[in-house]
C-alpha atoms as a PDB file:
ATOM      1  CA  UNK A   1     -17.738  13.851   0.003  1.00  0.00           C
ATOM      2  CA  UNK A   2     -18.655  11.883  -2.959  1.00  0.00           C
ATOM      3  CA  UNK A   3     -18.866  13.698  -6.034  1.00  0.00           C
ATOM      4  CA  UNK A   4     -19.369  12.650  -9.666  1.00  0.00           C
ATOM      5  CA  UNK A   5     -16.956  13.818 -12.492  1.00  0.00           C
ATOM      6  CA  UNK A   6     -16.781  11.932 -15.842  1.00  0.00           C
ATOM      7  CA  UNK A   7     -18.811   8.697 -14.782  1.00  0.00           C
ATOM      8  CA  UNK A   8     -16.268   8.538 -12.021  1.00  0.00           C
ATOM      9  CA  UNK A   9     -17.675   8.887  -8.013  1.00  0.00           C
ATOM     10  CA  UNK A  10     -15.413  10.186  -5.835  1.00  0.00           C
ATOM     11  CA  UNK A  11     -14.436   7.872  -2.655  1.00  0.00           C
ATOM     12  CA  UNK A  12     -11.705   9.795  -0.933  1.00  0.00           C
ATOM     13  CA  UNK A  13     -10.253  13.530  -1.962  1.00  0.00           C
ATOM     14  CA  UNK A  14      -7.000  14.752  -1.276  1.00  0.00           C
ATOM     15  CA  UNK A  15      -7.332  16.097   2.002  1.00  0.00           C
ATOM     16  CA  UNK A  16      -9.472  12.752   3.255  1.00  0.00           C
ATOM     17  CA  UNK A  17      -6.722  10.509   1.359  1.00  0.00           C
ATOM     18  CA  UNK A  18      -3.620  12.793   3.580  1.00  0.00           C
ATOM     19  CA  UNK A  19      -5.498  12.393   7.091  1.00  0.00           C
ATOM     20  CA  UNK A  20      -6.110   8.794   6.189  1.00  0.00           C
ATOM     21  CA  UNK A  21      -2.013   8.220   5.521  1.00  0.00           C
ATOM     22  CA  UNK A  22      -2.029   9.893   8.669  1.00  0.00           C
ATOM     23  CA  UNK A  23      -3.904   7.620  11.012  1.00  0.00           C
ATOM     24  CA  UNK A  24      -2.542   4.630   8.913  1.00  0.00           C
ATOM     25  CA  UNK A  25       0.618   6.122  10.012  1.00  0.00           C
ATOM     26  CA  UNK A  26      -0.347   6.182  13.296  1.00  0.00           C
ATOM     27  CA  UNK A  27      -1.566   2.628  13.798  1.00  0.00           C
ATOM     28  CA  UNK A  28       1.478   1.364  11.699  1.00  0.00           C
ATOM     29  CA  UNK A  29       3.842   3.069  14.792  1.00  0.00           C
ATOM     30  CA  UNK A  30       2.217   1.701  17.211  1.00  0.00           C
ATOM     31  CA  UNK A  31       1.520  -1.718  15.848  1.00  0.00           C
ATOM     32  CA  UNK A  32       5.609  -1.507  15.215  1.00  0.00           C
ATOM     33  CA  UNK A  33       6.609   0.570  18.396  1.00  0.00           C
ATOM     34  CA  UNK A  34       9.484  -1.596  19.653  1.00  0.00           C
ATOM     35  CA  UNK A  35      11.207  -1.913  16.259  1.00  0.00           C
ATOM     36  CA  UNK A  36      14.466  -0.359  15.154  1.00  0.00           C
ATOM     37  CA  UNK A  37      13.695  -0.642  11.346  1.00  0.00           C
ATOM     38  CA  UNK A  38      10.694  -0.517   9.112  1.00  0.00           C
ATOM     39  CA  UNK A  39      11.390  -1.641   5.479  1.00  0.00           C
ATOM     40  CA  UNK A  40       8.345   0.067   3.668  1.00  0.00           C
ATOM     41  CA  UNK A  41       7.832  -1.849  -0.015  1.00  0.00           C
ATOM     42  CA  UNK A  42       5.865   0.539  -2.572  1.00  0.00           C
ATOM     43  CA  UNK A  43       4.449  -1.825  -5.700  1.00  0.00           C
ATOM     44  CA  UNK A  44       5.421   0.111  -8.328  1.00  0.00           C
ATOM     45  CA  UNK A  45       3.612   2.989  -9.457  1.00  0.00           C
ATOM     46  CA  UNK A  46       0.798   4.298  -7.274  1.00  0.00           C
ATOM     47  CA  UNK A  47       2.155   1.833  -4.130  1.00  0.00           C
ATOM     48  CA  UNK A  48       5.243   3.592  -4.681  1.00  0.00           C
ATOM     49  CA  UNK A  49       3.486   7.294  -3.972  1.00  0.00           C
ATOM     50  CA  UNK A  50       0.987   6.050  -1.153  1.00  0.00           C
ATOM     51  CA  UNK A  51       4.163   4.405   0.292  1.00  0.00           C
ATOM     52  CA  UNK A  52       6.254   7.815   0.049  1.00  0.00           C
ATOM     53  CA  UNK A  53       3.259  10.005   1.675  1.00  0.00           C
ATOM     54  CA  UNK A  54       3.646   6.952   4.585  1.00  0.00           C
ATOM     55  CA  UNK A  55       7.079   7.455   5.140  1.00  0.00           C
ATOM     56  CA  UNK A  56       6.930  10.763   5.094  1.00  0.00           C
ATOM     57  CA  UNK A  57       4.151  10.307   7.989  1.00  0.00           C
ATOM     58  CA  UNK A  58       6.151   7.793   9.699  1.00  0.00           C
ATOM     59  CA  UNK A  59       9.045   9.707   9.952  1.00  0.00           C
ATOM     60  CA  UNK A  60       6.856  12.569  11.851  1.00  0.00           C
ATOM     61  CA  UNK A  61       6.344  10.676  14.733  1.00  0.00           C
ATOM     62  CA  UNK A  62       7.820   7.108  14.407  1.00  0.00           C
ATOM     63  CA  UNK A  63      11.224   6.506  16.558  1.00  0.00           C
ATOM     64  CA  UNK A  64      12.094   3.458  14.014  1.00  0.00           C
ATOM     65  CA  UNK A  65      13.851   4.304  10.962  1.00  0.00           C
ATOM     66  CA  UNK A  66      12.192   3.196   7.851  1.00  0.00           C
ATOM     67  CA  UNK A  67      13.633   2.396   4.512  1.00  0.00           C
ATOM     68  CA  UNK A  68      11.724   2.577   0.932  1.00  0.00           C
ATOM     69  CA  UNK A  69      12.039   0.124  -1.762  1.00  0.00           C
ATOM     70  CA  UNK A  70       9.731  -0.208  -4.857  1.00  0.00           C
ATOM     71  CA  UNK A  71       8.614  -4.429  -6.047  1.00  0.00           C
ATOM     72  CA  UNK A  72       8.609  -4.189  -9.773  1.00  0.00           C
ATOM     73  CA  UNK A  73       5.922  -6.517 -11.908  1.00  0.00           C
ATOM     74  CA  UNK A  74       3.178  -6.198 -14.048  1.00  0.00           C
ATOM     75  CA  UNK A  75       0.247  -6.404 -12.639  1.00  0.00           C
ATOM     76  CA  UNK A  76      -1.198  -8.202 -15.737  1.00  0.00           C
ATOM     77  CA  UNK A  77       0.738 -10.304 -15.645  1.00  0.00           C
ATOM     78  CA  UNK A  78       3.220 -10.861 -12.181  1.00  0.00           C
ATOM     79  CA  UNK A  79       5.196 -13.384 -12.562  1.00  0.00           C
ATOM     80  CA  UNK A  80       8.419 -11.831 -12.621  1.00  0.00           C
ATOM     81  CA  UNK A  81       9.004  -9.314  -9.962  1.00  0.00           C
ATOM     82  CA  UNK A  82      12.052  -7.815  -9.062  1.00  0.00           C
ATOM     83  CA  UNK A  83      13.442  -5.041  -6.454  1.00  0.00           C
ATOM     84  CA  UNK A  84      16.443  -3.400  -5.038  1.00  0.00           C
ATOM     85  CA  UNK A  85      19.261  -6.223  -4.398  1.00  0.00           C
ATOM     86  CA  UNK A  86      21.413  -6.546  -1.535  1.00  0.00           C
ATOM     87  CA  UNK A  87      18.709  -5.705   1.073  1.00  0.00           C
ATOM     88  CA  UNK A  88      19.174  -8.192   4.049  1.00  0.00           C
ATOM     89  CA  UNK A  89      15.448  -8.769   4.862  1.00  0.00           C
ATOM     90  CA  UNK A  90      16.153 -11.159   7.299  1.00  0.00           C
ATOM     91  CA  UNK A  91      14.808 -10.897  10.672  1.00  0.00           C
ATOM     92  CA  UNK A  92      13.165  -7.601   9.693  1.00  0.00           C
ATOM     93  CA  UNK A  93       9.922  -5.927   9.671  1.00  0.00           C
ATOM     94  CA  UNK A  94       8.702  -5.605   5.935  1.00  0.00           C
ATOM     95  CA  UNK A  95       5.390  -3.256   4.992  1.00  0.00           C
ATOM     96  CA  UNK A  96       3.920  -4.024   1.321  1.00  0.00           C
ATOM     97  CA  UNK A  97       1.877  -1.000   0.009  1.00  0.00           C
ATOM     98  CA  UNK A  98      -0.169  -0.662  -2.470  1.00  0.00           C
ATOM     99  CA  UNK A  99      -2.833   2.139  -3.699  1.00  0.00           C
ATOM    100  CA  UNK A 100      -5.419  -0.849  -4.154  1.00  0.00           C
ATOM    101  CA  UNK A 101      -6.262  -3.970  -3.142  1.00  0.00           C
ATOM    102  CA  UNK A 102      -8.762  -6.217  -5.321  1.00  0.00           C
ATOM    103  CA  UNK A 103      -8.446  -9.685  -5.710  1.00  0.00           C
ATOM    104  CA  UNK A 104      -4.956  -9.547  -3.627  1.00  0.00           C
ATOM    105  CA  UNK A 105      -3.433 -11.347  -6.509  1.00  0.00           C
ATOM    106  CA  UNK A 106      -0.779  -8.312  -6.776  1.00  0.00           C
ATOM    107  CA  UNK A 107       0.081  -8.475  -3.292  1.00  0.00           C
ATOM    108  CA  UNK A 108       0.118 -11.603  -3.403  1.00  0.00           C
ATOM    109  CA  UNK A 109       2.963 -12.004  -6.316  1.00  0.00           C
ATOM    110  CA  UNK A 110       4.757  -8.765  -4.923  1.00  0.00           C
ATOM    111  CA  UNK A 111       5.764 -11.143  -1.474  1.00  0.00           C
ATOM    112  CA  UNK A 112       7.381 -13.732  -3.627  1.00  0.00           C
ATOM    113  CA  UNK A 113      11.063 -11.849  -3.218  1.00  0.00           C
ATOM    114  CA  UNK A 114      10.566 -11.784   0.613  1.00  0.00           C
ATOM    115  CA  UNK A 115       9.297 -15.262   1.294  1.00  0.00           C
ATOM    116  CA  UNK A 116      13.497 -16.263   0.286  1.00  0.00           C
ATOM    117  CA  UNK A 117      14.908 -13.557   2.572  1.00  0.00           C
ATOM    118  CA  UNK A 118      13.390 -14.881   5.770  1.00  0.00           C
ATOM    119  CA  UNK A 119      11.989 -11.616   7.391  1.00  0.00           C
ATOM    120  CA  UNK A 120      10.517 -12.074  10.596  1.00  0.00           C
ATOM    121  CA  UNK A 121       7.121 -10.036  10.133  1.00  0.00           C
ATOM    122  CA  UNK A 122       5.434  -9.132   6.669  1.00  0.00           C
ATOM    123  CA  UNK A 123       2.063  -6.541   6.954  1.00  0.00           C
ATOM    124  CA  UNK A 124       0.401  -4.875   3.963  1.00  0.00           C
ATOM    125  CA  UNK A 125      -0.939  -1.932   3.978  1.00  0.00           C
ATOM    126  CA  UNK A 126      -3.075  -0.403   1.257  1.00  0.00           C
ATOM    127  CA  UNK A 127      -5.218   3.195   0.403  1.00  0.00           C
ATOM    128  CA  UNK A 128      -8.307   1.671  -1.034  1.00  0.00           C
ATOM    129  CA  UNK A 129      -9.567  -1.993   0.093  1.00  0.00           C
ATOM    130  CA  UNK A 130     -12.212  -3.797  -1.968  1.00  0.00           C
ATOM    131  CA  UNK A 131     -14.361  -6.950  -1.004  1.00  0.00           C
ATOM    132  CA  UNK A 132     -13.659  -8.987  -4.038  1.00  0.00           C
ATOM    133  CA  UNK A 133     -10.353 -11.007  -2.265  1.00  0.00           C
ATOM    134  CA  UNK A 134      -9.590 -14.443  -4.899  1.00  0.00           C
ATOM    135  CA  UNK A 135      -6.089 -14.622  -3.322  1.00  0.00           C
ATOM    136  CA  UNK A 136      -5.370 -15.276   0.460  1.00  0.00           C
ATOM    137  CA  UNK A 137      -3.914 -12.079   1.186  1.00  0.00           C
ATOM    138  CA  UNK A 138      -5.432 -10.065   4.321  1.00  0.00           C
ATOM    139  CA  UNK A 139      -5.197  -6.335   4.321  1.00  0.00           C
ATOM    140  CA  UNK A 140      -3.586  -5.567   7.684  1.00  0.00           C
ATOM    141  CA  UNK A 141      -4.164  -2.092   7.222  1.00  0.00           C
ATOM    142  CA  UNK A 142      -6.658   0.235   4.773  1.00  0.00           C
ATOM    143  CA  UNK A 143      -7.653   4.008   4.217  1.00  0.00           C
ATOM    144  CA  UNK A 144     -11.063   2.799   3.051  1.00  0.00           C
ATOM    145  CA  UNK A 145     -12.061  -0.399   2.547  1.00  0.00           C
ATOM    146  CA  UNK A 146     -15.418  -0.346   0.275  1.00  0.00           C
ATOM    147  CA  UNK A 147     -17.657  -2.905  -1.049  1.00  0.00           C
ATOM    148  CA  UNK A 148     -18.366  -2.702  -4.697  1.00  0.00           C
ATOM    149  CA  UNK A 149     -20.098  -4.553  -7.306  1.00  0.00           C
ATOM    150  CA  UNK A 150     -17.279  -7.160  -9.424  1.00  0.00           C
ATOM    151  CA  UNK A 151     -18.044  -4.577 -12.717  1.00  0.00           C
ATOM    152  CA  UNK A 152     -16.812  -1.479 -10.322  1.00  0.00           C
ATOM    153  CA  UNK A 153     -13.633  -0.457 -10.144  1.00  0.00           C
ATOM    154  CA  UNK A 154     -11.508   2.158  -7.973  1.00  0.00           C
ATOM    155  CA  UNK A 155      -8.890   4.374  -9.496  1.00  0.00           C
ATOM    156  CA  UNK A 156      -6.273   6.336  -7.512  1.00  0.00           C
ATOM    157  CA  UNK A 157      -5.065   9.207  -9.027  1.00  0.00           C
ATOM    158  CA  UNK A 158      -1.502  11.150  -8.818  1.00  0.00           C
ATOM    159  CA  UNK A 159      -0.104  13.463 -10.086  1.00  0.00           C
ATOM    160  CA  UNK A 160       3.548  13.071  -9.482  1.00  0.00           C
ATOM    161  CA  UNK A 161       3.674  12.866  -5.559  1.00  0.00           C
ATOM    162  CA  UNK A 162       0.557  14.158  -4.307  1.00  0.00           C
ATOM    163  CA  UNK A 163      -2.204  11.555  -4.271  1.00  0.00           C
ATOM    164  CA  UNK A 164      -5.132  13.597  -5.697  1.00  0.00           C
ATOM    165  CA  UNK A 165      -8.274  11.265  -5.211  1.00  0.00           C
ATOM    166  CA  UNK A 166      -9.873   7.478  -5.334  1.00  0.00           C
ATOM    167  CA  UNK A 167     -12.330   7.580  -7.814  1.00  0.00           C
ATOM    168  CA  UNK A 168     -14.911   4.438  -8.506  1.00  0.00           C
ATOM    169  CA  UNK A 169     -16.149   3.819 -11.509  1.00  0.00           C
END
């Protein structure tokens, strides 16, 4: 599985990335099975494609419907995020996705909008998990999660809507 291109070691290819969005799939049903609605929150960019593959997962064998939104913010710098208006959130089921998870400090800035919309349930979900958490954000669900060295780093790779690979480097 892992393979070295370019100073880059490959953690997950595309077919191990598509069975993992399918088992993440899976436990996401059944951790949601009574629910009528699933609002599915892509961070923009590659949360926005790992969240797309989900839905298109969920929609397989979930009886819920689910709706996609994309959170807007830099990631350098995430103060400001923004996202679709005139979404009631309230009393609803909200999944955060993301392609992966570091510190937690995006995560943690991309639930700002929600925390004023009183939802009932928030759970994250993410492709690639890595040990270093500096924010109090739990991963309630991971493809991989990974321990790495702080001067590692994991890349996910697209290219447009097909997830290609997780690469650390």
């Amino acid at each position: 599985m892992e393979t070295v291109t370019a100073n880059k070691n490959c953690v997950l290819d595309a077919d191990t990335i598509k069975r993992k969005i399918k088992r993440m799939a899976l436990e996401v049903a059944e951790q949601n099975v009574d629910e009528k609605e699933l609002i599915i929150a892509g961070i923009e960019g590659n949360g926005v494609v790992v969240a797309e593959a989900l839905v298109a997962e969920l929609q397989k064998l979930a009886l819920f419907q689910t709706k996609l939104i994309t959170i807007k913010l830099n990631k350098r710098e995430p103060l400001h995020v923004s996202m679709e208006n005139n979404i009631d959130f309230a009393d609803k089921i909200v999944l955060l996705v993301d392609d992966v998870a570091n510190t937690g400090k995006t995560m943690l800035y991309a639930l700002k909008p929600f925390l004023e919309k009183y939802p009932r349930k928030i759970q994250t979900l993410v492709l690639v998990e890595r040990s270093h958490k500096l924010f109090p954000v739990q991963t309630d669900f991971a493809g991989l999660s990974i321990a790495t060295t702080l001067q590692e780093h994991i890349t996910v790779e697209t290219e447009g809507k097909n997830i290609t690979g997780a690469y650390l480097h």
